[in-house]
N, C-alpha and C. Protein backbone atom coordinates (compact mmCIF):
# COMPACT_ATOMS: atom_id res chain seq x y z
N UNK A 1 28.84 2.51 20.67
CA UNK A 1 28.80 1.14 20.20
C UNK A 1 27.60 0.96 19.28
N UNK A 2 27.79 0.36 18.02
CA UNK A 2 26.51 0.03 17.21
C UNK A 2 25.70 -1.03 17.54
N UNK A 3 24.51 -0.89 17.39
CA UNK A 3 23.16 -1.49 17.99
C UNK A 3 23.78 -2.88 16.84
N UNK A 4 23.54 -4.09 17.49
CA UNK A 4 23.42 -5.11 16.76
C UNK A 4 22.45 -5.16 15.48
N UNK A 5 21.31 -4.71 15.91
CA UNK A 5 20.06 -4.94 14.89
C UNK A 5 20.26 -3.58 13.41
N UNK A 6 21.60 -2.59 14.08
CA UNK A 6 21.42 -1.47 13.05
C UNK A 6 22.09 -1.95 11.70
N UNK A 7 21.23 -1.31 10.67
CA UNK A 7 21.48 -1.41 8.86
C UNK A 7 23.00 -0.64 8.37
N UNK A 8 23.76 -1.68 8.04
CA UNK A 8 25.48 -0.94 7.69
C UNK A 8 25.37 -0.95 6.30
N UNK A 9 26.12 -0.10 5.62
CA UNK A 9 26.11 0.23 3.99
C UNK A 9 26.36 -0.80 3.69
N UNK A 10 27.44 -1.71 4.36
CA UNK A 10 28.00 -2.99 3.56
C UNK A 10 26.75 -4.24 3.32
N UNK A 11 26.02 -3.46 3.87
CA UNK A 11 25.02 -4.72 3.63
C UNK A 11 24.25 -4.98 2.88
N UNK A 12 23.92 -3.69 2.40
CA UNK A 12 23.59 -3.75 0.92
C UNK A 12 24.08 -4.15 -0.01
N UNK A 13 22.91 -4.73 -1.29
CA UNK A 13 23.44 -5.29 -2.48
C UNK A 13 23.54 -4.33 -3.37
N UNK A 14 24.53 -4.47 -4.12
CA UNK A 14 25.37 -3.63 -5.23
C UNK A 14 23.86 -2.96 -6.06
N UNK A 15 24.06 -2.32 -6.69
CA UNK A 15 23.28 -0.93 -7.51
C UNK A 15 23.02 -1.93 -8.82
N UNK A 16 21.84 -2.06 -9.31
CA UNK A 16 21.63 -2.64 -10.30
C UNK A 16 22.51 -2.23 -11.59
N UNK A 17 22.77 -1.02 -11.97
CA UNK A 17 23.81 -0.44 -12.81
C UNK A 17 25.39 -1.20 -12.51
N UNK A 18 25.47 -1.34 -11.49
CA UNK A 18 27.00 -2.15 -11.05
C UNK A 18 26.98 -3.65 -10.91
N UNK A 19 25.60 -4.10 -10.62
CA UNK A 19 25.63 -5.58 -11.17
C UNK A 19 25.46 -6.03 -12.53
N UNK A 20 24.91 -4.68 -12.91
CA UNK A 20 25.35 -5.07 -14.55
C UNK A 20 26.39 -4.92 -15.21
N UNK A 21 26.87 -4.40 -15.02
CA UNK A 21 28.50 -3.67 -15.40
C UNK A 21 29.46 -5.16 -14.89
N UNK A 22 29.32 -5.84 -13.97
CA UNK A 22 29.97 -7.22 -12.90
C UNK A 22 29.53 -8.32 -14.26
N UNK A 23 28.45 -8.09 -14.48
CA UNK A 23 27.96 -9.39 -15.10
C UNK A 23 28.31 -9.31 -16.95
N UNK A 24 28.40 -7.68 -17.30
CA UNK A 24 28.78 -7.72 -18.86
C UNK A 24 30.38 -8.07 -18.60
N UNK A 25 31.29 -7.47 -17.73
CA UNK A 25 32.80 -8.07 -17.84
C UNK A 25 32.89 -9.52 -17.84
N UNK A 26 31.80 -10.29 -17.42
CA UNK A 26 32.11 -11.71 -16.81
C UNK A 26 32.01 -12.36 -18.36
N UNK A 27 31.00 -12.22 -18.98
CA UNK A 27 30.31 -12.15 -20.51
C UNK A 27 31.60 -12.16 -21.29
N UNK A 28 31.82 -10.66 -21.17
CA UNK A 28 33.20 -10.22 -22.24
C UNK A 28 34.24 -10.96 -22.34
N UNK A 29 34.76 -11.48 -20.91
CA UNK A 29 35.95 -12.03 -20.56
C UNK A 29 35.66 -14.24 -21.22
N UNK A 30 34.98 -14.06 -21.20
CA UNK A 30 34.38 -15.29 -21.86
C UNK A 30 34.09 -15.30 -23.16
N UNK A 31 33.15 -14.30 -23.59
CA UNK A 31 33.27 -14.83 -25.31
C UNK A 31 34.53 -14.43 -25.81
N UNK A 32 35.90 -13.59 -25.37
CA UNK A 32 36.91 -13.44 -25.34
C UNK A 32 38.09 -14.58 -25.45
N UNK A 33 37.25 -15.50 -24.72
CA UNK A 33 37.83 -17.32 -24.66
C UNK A 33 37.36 -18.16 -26.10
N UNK A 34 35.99 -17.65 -26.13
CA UNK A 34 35.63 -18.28 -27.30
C UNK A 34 36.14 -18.31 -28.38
N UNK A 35 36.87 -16.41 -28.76
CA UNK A 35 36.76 -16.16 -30.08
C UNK A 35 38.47 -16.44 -30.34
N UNK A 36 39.00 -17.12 -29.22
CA UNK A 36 40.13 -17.68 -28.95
C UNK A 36 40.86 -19.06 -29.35
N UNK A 37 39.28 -19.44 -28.71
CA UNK A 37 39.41 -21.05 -29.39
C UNK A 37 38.77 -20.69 -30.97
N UNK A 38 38.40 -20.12 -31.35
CA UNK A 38 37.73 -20.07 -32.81
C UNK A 38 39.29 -20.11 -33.38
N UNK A 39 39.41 -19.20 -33.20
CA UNK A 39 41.21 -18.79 -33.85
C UNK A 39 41.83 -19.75 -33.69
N UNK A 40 42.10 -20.39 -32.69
CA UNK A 40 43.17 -21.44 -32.47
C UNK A 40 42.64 -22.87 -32.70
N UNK A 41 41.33 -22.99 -33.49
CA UNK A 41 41.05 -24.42 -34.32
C UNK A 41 41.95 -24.09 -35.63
N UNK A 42 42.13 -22.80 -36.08
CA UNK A 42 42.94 -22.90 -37.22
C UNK A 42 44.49 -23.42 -37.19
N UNK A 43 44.84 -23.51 -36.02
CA UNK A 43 46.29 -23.60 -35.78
C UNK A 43 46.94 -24.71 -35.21
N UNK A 44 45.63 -25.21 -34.55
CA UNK A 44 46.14 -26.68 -34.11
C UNK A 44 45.83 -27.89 -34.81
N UNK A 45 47.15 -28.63 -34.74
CA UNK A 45 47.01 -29.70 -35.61
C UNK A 45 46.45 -31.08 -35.18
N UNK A 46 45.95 -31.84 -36.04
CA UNK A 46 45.22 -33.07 -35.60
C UNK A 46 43.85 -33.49 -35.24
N UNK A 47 44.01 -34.44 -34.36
CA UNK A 47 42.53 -34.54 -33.05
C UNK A 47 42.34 -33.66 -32.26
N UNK A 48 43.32 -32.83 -31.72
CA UNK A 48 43.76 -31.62 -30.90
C UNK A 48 42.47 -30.65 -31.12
N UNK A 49 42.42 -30.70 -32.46
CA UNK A 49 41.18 -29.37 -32.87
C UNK A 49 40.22 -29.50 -31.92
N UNK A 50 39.29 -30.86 -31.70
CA UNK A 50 38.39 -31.20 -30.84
C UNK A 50 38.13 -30.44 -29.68
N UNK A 51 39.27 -29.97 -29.27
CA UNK A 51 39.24 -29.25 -27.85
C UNK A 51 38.49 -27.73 -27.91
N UNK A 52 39.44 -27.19 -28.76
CA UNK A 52 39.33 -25.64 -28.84
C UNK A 52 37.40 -25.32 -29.36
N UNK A 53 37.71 -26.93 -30.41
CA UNK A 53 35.89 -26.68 -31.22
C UNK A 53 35.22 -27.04 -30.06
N UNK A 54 34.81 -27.56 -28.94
CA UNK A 54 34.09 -27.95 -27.74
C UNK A 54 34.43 -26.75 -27.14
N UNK A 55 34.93 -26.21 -27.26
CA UNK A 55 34.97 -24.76 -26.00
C UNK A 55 34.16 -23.89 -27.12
N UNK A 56 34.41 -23.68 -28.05
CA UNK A 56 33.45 -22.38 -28.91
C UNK A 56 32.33 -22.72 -29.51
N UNK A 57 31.58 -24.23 -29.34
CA UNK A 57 30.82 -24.16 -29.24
C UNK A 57 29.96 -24.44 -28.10
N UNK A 58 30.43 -25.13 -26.69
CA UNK A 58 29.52 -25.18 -25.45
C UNK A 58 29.62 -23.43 -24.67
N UNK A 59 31.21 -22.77 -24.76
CA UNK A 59 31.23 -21.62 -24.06
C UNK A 59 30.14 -20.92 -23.76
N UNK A 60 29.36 -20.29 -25.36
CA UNK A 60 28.02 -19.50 -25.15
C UNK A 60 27.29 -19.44 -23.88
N UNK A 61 26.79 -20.89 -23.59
CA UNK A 61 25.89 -21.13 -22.62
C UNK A 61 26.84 -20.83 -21.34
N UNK A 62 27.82 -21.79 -21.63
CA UNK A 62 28.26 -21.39 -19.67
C UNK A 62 28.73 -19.91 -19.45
N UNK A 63 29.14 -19.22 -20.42
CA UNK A 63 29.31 -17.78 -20.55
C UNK A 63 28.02 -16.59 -19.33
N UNK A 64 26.84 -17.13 -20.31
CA UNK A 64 25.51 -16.89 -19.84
C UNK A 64 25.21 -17.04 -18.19
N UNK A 65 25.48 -18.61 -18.02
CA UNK A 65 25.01 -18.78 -16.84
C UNK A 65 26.33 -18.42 -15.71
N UNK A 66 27.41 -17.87 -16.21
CA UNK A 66 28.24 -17.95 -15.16
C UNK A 66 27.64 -16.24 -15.57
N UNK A 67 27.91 -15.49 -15.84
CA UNK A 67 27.43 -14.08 -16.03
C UNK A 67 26.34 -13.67 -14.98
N UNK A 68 25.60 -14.45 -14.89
CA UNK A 68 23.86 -14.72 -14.37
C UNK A 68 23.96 -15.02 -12.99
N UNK A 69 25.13 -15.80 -12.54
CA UNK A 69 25.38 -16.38 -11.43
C UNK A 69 25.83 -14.95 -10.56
N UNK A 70 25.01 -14.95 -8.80
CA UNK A 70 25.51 -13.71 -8.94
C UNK A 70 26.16 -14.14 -7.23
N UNK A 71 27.89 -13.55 -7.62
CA UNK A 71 28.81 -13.73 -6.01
C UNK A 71 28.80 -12.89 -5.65
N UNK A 72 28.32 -11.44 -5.57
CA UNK A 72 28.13 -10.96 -4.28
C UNK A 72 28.16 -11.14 -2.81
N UNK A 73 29.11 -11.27 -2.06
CA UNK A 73 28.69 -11.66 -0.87
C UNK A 73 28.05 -10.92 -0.03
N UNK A 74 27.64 -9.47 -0.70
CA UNK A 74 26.86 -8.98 0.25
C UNK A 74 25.88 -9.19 0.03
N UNK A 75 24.72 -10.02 -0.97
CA UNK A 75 23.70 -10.66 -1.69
C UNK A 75 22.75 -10.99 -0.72
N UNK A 76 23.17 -11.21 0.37
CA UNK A 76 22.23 -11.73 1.40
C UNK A 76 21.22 -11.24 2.24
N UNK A 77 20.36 -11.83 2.91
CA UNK A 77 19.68 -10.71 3.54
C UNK A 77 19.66 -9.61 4.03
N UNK A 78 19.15 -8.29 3.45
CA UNK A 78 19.18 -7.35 3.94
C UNK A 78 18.50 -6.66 5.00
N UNK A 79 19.11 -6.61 6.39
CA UNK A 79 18.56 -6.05 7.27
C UNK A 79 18.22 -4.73 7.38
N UNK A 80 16.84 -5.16 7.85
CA UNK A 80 15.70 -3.83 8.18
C UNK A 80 15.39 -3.44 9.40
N UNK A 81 15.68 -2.07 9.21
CA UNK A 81 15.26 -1.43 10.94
C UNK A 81 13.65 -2.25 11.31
N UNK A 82 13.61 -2.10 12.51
CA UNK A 82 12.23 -3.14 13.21
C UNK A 82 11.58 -2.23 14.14
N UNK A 83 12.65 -1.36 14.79
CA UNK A 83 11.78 -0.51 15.69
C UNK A 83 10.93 0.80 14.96
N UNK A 84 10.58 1.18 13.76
CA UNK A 84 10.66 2.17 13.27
C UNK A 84 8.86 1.76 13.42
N UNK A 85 8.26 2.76 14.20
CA UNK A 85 6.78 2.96 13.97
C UNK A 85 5.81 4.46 13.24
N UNK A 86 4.41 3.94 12.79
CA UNK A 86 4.36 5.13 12.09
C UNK A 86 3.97 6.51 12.82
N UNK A 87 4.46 7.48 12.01
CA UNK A 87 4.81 8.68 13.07
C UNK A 87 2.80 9.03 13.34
N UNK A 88 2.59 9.45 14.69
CA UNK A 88 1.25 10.00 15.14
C UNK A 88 1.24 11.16 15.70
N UNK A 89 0.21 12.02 15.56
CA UNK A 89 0.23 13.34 16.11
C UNK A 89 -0.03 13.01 17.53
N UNK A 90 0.50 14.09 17.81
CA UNK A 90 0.49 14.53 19.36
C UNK A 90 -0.46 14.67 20.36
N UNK A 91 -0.63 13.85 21.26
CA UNK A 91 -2.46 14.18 21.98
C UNK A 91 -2.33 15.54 22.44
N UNK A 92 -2.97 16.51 22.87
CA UNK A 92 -3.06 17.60 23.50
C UNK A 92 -2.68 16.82 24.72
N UNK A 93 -1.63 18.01 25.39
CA UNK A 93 -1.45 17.60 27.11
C UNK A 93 -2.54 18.43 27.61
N UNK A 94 -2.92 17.55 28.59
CA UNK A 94 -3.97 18.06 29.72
C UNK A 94 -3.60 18.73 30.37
N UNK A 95 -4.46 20.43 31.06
CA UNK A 95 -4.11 21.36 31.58
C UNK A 95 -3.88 20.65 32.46
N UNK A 96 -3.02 21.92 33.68
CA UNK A 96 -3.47 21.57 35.06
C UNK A 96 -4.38 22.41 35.28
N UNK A 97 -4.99 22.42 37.50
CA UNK A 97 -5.66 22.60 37.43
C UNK A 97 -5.69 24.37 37.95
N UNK A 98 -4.21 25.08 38.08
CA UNK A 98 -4.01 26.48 38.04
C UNK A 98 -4.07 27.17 36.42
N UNK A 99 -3.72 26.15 35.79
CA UNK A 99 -4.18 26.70 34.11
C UNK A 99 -5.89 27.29 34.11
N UNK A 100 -6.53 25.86 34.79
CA UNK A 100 -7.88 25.85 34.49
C UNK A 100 -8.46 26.67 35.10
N UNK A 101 -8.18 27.37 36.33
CA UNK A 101 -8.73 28.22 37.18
C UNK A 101 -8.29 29.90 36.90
N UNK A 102 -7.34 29.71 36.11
CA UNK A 102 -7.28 31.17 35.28
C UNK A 102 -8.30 31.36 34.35
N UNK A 103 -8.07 30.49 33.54
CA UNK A 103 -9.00 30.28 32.53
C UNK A 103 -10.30 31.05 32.79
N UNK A 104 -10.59 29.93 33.83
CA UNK A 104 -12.20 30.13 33.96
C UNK A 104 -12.46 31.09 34.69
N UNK A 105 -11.21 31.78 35.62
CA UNK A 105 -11.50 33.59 36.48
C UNK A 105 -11.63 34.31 35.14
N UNK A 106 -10.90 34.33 34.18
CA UNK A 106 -10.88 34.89 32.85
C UNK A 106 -12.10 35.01 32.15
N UNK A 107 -12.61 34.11 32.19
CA UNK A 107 -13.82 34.01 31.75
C UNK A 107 -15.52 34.74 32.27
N UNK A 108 -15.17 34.66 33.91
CA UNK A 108 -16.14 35.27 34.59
C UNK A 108 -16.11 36.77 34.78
N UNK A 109 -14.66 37.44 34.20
CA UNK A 109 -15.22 38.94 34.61
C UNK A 109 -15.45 39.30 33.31
């Protein structure tokens, strides 16, 4: 069973290379609208034009900020391991006291 507190891939936010790649299609697919309505002020007749000219010239900006806007839903806080402490060397274990009494017969002859 996974620890509640443990870090899942999904929880991470997308690779800066892939939020850019998310955010130039969003761009593309929009000035794509623009250069749409550019074209199609030539074709429509009347007051009508008004429309298409208000989209190619406000688009730019909302282009931008919807590009900028970022839905990720994995965007959110990313959880961090908590138990992780920094690694310390090892105390020496303390002899016993048949270690110590070799030792020190060792020592006396």
């Amino acid at each position: 069973m996974k620890h509640p507190q443990s870090q899942s891939i999904t929880n991470l936010p997308l690779s800066p290379d892939e939020e850019r790649r998310h955010r130039m299609i969003k761009y593309s697919v929009a000035m794509g609208i623009r250069v749409l309505c550019i074209i199609s002020i030539l074709f429509v007749p009347g007051w009508w034009v008004i429309i298409p000219a208000v989209g190619a010239v406000f688009l730019p900006y909302f282009a931008v900020v919807i590009a900028n806007v970022s839905t990720d839903p994995r965007k959110g806080d990313v959880q961090r391991p908590g138990n992780i402490l920094p690694m310390t060397t090892p105390l020496p274990r303390p002899r016993s006291r048949a270690t110590r009494k070799a030792t020190t017969s060792d020592r006396v002859r």
